[in-house]
N, C-alpha and C. Protein backbone atom coordinates (compact mmCIF):
# COMPACT_ATOMS: atom_id res chain seq x y z
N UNK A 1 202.96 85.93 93.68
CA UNK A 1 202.82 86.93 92.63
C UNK A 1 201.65 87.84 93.01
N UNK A 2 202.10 89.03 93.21
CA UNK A 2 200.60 89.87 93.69
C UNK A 2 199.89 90.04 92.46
N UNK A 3 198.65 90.57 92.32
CA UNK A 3 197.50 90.83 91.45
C UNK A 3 197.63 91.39 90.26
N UNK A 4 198.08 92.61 90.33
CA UNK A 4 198.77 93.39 89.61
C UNK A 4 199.32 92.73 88.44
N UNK A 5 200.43 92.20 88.67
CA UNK A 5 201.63 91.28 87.83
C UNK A 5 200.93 89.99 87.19
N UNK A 6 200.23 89.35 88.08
CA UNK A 6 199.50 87.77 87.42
C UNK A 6 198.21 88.56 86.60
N UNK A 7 197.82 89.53 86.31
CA UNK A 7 196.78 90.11 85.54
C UNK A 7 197.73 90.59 84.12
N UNK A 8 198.97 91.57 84.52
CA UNK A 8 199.61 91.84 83.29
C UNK A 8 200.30 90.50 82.40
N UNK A 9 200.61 89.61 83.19
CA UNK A 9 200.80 88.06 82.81
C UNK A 9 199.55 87.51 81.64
N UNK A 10 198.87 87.61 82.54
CA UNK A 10 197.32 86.82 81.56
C UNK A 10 197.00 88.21 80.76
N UNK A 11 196.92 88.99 80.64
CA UNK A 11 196.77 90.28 79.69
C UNK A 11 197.84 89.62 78.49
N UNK A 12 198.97 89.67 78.82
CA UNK A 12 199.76 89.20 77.84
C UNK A 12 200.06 87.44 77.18
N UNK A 13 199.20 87.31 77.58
CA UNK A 13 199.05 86.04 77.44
C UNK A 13 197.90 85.79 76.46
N UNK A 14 196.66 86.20 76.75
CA UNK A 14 195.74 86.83 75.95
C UNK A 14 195.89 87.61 74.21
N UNK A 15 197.55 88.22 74.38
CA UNK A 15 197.83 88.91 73.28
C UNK A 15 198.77 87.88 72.49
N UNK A 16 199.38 87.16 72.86
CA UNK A 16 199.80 86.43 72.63
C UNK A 16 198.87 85.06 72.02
N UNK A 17 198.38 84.92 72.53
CA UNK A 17 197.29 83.66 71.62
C UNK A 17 196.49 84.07 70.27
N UNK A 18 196.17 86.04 70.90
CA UNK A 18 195.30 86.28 69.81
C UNK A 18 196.11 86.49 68.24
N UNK A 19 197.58 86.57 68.68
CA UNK A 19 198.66 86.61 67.26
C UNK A 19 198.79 85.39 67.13
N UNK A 20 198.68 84.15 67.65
CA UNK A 20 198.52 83.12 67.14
C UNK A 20 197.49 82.44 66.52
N UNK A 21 196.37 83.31 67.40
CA UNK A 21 195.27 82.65 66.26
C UNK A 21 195.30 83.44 64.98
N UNK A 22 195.79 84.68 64.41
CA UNK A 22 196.00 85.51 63.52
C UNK A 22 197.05 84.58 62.69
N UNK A 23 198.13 84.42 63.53
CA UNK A 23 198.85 83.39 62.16
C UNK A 23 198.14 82.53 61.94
N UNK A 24 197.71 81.72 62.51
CA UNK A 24 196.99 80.32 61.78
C UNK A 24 195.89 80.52 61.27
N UNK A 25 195.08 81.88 61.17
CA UNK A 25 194.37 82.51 60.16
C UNK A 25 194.97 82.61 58.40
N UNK A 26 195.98 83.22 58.69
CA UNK A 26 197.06 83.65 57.23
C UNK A 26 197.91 82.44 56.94
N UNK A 27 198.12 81.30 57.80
CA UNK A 27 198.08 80.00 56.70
C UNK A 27 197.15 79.51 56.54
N UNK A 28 196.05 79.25 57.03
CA UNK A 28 195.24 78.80 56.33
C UNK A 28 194.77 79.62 54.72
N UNK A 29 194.94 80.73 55.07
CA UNK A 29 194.80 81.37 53.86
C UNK A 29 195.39 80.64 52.79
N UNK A 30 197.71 81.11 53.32
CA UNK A 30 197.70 81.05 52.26
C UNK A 30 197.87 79.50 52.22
N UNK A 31 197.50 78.47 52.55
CA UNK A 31 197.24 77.11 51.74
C UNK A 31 196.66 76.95 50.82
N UNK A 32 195.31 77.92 51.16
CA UNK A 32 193.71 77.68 50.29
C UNK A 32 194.54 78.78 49.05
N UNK A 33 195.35 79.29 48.95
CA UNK A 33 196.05 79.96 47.95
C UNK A 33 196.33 79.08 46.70
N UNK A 34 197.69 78.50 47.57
CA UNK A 34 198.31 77.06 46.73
C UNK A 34 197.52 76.13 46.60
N UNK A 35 196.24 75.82 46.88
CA UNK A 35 195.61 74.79 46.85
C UNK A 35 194.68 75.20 45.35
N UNK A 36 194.52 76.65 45.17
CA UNK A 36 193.65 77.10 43.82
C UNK A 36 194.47 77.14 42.95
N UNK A 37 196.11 77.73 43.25
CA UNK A 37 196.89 77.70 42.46
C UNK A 37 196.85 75.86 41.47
N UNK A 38 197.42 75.01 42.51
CA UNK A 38 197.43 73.53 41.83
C UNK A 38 196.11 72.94 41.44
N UNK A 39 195.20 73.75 41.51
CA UNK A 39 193.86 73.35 40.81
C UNK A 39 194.91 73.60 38.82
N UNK A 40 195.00 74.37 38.60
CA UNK A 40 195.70 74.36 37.32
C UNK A 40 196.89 73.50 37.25
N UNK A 41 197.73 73.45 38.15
CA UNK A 41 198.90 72.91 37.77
C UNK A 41 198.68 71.61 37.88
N UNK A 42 198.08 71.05 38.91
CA UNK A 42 198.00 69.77 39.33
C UNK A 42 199.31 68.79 39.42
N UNK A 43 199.86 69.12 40.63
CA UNK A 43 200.89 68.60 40.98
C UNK A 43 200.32 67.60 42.02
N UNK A 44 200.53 66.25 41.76
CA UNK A 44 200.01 65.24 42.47
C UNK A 44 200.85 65.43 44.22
N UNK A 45 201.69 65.48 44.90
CA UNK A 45 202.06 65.98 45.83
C UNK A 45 201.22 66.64 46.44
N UNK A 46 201.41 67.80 45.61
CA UNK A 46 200.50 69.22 46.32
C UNK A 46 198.71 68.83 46.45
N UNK A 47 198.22 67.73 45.61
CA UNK A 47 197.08 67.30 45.96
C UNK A 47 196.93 66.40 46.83
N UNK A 48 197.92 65.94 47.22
CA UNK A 48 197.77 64.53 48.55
C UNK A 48 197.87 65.53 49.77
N UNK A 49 198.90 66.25 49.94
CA UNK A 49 198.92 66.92 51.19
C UNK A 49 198.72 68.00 51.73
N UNK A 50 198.21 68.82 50.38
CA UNK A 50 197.58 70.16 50.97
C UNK A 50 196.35 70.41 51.80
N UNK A 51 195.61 69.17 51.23
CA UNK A 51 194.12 69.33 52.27
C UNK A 51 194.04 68.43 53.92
N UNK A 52 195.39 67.74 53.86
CA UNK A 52 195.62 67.19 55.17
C UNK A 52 196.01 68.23 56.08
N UNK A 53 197.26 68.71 55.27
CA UNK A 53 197.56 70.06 56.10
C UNK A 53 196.65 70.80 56.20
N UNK A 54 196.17 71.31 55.62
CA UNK A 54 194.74 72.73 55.63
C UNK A 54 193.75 72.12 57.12
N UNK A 55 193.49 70.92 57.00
CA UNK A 55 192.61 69.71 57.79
C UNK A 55 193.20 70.43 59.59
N UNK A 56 194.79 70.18 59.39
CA UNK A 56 195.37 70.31 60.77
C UNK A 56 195.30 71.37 61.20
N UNK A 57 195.64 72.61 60.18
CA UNK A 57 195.88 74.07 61.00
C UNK A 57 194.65 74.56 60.95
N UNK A 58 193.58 73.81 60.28
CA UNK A 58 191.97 74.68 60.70
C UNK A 58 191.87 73.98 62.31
N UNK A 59 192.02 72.66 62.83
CA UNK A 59 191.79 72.55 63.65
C UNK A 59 192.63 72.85 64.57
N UNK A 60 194.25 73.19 64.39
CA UNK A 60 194.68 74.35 65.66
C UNK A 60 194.17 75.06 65.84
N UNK A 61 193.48 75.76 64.59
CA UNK A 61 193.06 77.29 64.88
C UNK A 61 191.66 77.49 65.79
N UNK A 62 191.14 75.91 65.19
CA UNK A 62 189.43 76.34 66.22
C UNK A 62 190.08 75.89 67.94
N UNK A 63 191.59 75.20 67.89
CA UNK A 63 191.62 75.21 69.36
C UNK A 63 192.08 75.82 70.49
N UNK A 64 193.02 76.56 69.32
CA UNK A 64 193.09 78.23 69.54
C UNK A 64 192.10 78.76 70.12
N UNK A 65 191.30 79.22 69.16
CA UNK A 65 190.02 80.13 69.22
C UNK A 65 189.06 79.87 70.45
N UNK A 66 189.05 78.24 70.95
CA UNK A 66 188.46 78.10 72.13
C UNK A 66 189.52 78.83 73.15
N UNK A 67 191.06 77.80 73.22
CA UNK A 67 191.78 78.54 74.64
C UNK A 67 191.65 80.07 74.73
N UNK A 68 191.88 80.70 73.69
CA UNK A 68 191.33 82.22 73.76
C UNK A 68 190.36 83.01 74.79
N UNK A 69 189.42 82.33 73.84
CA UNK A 69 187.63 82.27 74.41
C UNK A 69 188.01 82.28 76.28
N UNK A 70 188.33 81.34 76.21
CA UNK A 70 188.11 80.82 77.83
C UNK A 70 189.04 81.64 78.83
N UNK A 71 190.36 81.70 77.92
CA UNK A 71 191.40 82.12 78.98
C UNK A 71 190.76 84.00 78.88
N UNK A 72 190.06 84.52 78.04
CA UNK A 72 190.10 86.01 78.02
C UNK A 72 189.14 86.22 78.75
N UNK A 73 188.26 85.19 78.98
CA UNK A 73 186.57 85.30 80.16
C UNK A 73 187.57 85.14 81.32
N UNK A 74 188.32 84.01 81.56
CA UNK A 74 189.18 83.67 83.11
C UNK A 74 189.95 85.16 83.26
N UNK A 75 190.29 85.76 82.35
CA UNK A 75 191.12 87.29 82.87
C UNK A 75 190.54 88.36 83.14
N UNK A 76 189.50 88.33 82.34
CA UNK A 76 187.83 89.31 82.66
C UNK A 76 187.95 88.84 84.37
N UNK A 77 186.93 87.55 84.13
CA UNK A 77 186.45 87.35 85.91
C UNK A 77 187.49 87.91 86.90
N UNK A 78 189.08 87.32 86.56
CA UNK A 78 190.21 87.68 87.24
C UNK A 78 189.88 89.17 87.72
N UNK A 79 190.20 90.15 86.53
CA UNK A 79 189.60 91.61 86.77
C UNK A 79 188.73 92.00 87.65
N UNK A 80 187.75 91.68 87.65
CA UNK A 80 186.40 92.21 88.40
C UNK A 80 186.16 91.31 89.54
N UNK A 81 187.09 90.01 89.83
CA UNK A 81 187.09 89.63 91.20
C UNK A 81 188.06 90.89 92.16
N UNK A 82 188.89 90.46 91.05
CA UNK A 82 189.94 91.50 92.16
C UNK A 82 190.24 93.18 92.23
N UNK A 83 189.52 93.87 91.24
CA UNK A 83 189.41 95.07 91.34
C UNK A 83 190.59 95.45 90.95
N UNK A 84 190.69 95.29 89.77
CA UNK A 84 192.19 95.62 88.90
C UNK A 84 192.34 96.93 88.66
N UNK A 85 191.20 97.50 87.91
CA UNK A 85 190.97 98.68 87.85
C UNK A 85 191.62 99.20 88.81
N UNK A 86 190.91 99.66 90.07
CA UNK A 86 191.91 99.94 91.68
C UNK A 86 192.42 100.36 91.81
N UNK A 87 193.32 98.68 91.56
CA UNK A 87 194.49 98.37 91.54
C UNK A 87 195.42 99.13 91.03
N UNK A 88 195.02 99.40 90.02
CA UNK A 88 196.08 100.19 88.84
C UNK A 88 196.28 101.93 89.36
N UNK A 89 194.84 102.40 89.73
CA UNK A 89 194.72 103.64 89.79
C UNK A 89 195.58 103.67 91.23
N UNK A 90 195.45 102.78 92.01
CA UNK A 90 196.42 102.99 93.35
C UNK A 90 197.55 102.91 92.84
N UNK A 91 198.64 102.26 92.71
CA UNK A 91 199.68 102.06 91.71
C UNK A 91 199.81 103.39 91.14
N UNK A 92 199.15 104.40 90.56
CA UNK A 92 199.74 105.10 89.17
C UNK A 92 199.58 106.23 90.48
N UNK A 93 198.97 106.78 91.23
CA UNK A 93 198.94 107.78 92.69
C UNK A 93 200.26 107.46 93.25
N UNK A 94 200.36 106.35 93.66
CA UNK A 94 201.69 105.75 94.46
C UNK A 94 203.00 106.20 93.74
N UNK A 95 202.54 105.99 92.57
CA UNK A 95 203.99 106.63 91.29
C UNK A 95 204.34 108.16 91.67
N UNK A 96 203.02 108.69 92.22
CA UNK A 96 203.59 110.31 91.68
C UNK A 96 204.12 110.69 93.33
């Protein structure tokens, strides 16, 4: 895979995690929603397993938020080892 392509790969890969950590942002939300909601209703169900669940997708989300972290520094370094920039501007000359 030349440079080029394994950079637009991890670029998109990058965008891709960061909409996943965005969803598991907006359930956690809306749990903590239903979870104020059944503060009134008090549906015994919804009190056994809403804060287990809430428990799980906060901690996808912080493990998310690390692979993120790490994989968007590994695509940085990627970049500026290999002179992507360049790369690209050779590429877009070569086009015309």
């Amino acid at each position: 895979m030349d440079k080029l392509k394994k950079f637009g790969l991890m670029e998109k890969i990058v965008h891709e995690l960061e909409d996943l950590k965005n969803s598991q942002q907006a359930i956690i939300q809306k749990l903590a929603k239903i979870e104020v909601d059944n503060i009134e209703l008090g549906n015994k169900r919804l009190d056994k397993d809403l804060p287990d669940m809430h428990q799980r997708v906060a901690d996808n989300l912080d493990t998310i938020a690390s692979i993120l972290e790490d994989f968007a520094n590994q695509t940085e370094s990627f970049s500026d080892k290999n002179n992507i920039a360049a790369l690209k501007e050779q590429e877009a000359i070569a086009k015309i």
